[in-house]
Protein backbone atom coordinates (compact mmCIF):
# COMPACT_ATOMS: atom_id res chain seq x y z
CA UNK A 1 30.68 -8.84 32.53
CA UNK A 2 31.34 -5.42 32.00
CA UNK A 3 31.03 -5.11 28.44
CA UNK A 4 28.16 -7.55 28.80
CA UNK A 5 26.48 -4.36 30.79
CA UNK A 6 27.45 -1.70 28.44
CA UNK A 7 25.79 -3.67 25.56
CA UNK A 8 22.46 -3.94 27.47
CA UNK A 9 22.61 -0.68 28.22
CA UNK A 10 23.13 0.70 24.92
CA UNK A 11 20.40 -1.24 23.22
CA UNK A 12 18.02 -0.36 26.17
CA UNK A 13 18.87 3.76 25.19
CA UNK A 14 18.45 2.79 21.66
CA UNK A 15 15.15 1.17 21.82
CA UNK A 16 13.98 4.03 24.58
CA UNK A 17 15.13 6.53 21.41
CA UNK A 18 13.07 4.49 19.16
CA UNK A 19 9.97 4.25 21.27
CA UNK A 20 10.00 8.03 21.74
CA UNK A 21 9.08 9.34 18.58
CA UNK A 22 7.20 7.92 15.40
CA UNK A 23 9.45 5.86 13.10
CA UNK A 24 9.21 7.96 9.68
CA UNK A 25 8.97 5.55 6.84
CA UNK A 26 8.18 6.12 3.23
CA UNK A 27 6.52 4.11 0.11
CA UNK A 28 5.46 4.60 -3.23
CA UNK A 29 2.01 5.48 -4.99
CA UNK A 30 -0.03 3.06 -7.12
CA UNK A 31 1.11 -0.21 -6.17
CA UNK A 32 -2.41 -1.61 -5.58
CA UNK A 33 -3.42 -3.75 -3.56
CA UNK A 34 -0.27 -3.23 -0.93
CA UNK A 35 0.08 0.56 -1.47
CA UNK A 36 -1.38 3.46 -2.51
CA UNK A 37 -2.05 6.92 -0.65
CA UNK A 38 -5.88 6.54 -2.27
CA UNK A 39 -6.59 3.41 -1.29
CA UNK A 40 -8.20 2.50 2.44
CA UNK A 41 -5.59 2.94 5.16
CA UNK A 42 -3.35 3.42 2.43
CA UNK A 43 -2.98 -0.10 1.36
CA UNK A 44 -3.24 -3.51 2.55
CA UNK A 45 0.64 -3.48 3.41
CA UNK A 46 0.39 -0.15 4.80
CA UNK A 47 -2.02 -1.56 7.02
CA UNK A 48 0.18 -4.37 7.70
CA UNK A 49 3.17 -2.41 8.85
CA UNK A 50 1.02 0.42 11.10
CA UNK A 51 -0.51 -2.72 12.70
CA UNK A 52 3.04 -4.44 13.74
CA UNK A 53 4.15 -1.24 14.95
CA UNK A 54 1.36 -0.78 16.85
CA UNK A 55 1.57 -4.65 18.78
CA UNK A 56 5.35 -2.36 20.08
CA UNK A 57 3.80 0.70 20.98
CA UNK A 58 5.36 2.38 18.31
CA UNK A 59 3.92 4.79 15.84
CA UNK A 60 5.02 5.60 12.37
CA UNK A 61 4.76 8.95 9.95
CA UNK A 62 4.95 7.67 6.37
CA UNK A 63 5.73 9.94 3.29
CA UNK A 64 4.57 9.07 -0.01
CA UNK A 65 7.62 9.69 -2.86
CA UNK A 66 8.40 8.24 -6.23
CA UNK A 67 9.58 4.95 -5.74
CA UNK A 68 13.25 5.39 -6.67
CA UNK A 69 13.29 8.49 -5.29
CA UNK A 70 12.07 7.00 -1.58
CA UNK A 71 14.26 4.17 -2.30
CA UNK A 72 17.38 6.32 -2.62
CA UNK A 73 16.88 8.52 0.59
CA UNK A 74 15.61 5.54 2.80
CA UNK A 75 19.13 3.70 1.50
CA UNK A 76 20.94 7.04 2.74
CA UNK A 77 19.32 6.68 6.28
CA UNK A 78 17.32 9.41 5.57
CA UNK A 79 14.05 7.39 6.02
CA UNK A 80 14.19 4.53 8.90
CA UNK A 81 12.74 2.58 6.51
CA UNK A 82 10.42 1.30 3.11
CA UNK A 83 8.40 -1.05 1.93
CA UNK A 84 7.09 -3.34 0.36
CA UNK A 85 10.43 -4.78 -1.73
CA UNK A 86 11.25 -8.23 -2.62
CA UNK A 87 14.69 -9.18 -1.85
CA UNK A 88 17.79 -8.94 -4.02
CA UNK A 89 21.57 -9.19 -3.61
CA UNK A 90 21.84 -5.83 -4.57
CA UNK A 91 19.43 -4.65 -1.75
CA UNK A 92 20.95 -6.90 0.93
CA UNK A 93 23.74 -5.14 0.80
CA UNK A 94 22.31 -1.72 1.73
CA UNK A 95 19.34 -3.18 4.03
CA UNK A 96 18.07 -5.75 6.22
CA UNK A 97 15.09 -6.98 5.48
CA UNK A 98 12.14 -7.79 7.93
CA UNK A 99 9.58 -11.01 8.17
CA UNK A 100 7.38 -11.03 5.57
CA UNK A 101 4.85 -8.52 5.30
CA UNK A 102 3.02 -11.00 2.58
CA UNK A 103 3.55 -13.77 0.35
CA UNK A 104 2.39 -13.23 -3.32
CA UNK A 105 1.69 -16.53 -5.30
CA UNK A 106 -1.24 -15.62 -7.44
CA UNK A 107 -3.78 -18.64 -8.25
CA UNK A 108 -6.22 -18.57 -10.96
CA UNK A 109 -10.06 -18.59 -9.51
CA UNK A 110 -12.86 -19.83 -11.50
CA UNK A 111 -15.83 -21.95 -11.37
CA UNK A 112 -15.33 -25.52 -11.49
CA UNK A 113 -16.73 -26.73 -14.58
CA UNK A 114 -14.40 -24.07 -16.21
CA UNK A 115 -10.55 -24.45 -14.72
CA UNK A 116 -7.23 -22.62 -16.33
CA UNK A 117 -4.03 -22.91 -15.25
CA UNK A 118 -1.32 -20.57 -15.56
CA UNK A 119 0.84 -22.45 -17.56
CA UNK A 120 -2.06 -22.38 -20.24
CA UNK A 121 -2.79 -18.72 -20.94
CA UNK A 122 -3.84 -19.40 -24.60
CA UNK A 123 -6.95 -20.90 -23.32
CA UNK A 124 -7.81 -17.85 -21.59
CA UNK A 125 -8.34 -15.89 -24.54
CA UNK A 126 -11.87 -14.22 -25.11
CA UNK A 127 -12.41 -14.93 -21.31
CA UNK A 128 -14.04 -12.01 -18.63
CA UNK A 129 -11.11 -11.19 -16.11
CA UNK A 130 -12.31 -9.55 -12.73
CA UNK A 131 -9.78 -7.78 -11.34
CA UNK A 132 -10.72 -4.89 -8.83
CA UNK A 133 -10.50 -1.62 -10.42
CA UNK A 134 -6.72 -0.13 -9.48
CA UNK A 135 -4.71 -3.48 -9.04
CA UNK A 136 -2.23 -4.46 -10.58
CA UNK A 137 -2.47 -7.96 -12.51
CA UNK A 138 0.38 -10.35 -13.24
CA UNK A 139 2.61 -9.18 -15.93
CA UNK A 140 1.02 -12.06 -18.44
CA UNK A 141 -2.30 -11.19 -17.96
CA UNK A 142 -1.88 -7.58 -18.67
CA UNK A 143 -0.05 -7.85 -21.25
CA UNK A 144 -2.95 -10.15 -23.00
CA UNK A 145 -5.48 -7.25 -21.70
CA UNK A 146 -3.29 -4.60 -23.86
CA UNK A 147 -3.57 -6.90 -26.77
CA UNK A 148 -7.37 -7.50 -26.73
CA UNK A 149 -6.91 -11.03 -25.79
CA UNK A 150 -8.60 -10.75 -21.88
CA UNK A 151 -11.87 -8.34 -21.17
CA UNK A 152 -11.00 -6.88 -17.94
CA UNK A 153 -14.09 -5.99 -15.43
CA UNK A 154 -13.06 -3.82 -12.78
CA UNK A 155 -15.10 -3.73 -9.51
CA UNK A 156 -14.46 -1.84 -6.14
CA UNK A 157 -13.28 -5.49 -3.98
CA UNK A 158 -11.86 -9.13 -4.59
CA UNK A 159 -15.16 -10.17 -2.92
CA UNK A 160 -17.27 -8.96 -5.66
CA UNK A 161 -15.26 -10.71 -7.81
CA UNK A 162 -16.68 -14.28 -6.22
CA UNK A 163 -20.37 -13.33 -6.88
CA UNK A 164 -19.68 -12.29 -10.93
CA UNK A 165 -18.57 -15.75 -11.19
CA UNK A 166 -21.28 -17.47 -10.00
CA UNK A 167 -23.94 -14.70 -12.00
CA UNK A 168 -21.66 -15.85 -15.05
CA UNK A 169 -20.69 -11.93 -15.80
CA UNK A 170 -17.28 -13.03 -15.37
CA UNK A 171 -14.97 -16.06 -15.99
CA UNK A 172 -12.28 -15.82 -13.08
CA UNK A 173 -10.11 -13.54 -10.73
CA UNK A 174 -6.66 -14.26 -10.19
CA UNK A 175 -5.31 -13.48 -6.22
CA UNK A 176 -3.25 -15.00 -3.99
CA UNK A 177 -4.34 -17.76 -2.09
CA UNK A 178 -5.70 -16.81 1.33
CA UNK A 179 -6.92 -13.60 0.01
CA UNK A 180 -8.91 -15.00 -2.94
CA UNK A 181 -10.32 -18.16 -0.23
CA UNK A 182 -11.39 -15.11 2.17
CA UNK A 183 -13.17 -13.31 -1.31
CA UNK A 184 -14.73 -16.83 -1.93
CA UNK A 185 -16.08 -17.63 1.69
CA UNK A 186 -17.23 -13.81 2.19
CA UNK A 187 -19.62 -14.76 -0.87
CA UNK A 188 -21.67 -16.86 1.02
CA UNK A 189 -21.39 -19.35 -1.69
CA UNK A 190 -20.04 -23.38 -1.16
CA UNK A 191 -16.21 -23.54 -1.56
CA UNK A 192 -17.13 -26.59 -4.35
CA UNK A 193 -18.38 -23.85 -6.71
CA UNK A 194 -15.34 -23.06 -7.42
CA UNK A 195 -11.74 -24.11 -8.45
CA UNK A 196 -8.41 -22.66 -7.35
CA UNK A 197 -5.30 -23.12 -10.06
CA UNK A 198 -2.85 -25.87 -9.19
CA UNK A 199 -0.36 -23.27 -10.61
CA UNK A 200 0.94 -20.19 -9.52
CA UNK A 201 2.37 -16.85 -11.48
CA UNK A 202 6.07 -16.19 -10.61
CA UNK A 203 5.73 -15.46 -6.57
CA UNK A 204 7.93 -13.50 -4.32
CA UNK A 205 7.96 -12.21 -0.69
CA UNK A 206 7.56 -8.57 -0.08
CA UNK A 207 8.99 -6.84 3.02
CA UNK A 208 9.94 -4.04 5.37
CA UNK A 209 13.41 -2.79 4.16
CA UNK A 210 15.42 -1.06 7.43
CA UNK A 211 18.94 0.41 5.92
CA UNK A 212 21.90 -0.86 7.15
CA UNK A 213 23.79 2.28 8.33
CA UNK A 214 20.70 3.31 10.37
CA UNK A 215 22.34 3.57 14.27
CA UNK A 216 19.37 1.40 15.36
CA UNK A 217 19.04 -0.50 12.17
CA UNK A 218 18.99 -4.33 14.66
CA UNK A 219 16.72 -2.93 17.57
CA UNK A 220 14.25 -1.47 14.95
CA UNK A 221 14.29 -4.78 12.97
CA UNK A 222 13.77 -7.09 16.23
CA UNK A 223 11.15 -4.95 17.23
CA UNK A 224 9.05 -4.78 14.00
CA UNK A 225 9.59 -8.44 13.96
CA UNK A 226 7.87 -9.37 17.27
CA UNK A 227 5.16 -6.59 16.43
CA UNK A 228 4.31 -8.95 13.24
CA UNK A 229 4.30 -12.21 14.86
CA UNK A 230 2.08 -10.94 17.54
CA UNK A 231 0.08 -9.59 14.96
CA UNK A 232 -0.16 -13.07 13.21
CA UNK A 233 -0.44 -14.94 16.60
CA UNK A 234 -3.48 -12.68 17.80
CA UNK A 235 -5.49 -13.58 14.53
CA UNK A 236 -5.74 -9.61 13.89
CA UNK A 237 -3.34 -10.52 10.45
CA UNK A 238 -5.86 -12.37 9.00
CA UNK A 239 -8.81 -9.75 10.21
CA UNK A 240 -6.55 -7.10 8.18
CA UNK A 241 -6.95 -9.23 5.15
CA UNK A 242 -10.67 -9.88 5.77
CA UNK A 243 -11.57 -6.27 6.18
CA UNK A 244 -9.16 -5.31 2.59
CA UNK A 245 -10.96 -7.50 0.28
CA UNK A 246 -14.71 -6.26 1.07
């Protein structure tokens, strides 16, 4: 019972040290959409993780650094933590790794009478790609773009991206799925207009990496985690994602 006590009261003191000062995290530059000091709030996963905090009370001062650089010093401890990473064995043995912040499996949007798949790039040569200007496309897609292959239009939002379909100035986007439906229903158009891939490009989970020789590493994990399933539960999640792609 005694030891039982001592545990509670350590990881009350460590979540009281938590709570009383901003968690300093750090991420890298031009990783658009999820980060990027230049884009709005700093990112759409920058968003995400300020928001989560936020559902705890808790308030975080984020650095911008290289990306191996930030990587290196947030493995040290010297950061309580980064983001956005997909996980690896070689990571989960320095970190633990939060909920995810966001699932990316990246569909191919076009109109219906014209429908691609990703397994069939070749007949997505000559096309119009819309792609908002600063994102970062799949691999396979830019690489066709470098060759000549794809024209790439570049407006400011996803949701722009809906409309130059329909005017025919474009011949599809490629997002993941609930972030290209919101693009499509914040067009105004009907959701038969257009077709969403069967496909997907190679997908992967991004998250909140904590490292592992952090004092509080498990009490700042737990509590991020709660702060992002509120944020889910609440419906404010999905507002995030509403108010990126305009």
């Amino acid at each position: 019972m005694l030891q039982r006590q001592i545990l509670l009261c350590l990881l009350l003191v460590c979540a009281l040290e938590i709570q009383a000062g901003d968690l300093h995290l750090v991420t890298g530059d031009d990783y658009a959409p999820f980060t990027g000091r230049h884009l709005p709030g700093g990112g759409l996963l920058t968003q995400v993780v300020v928001a989560a905090l936020a559902e705890e009370q808790q308030t975080a001062r984020l650095d911008w650094r290289p990306w191996m650089r930030g990587y290196r010093m947030a493995q040290a401890a010297e950061y309580d933590g980064t983001f956005p990473y997909i996980r690896t064995p070689e990571r989960e043995a320095d970190f633990l790794y939060s909920e995810p912040l966001y699932r990316v499996q990246q569909h191919i949007f076009s109109r219906s009478d014209e429908t691609y798949e990703p397994e069939q790039l070749s007949a997505l040569r000559g096309k119009r790609f819309c792609y908002p200007l600063g994102w970062q496309p799949p691999k396979a897609l830019q690489e066709m773009v470098e060759r000549g292959e794809l024209t790439r239009h570049e407006p400011s939002g996803l949701d722009e991206c809906a409309r130059l379909l329909l005017l025919r100035r474009d011949d599809f986007f490629v997002a993941d799925a609930r972030l290209g439906e919101t693009s499509l229903q914040l067009s105004g158009a009907a959701r038969d207009q257009f077709h969403r891939s069967e496909g997907i490009f190679p997908s992967n989970a991004l998250h909140l990496l904590i490292p592992r020789r952090h004092p509080q590493a498990h009490v700042l994990l737990n509590e991020f985690n709660r702060g992002l399933a509120s944020l889910h539960s609440s419906g404010r999640y999905q507002k995030l994602l509403e108010q990126f792609v305009q």
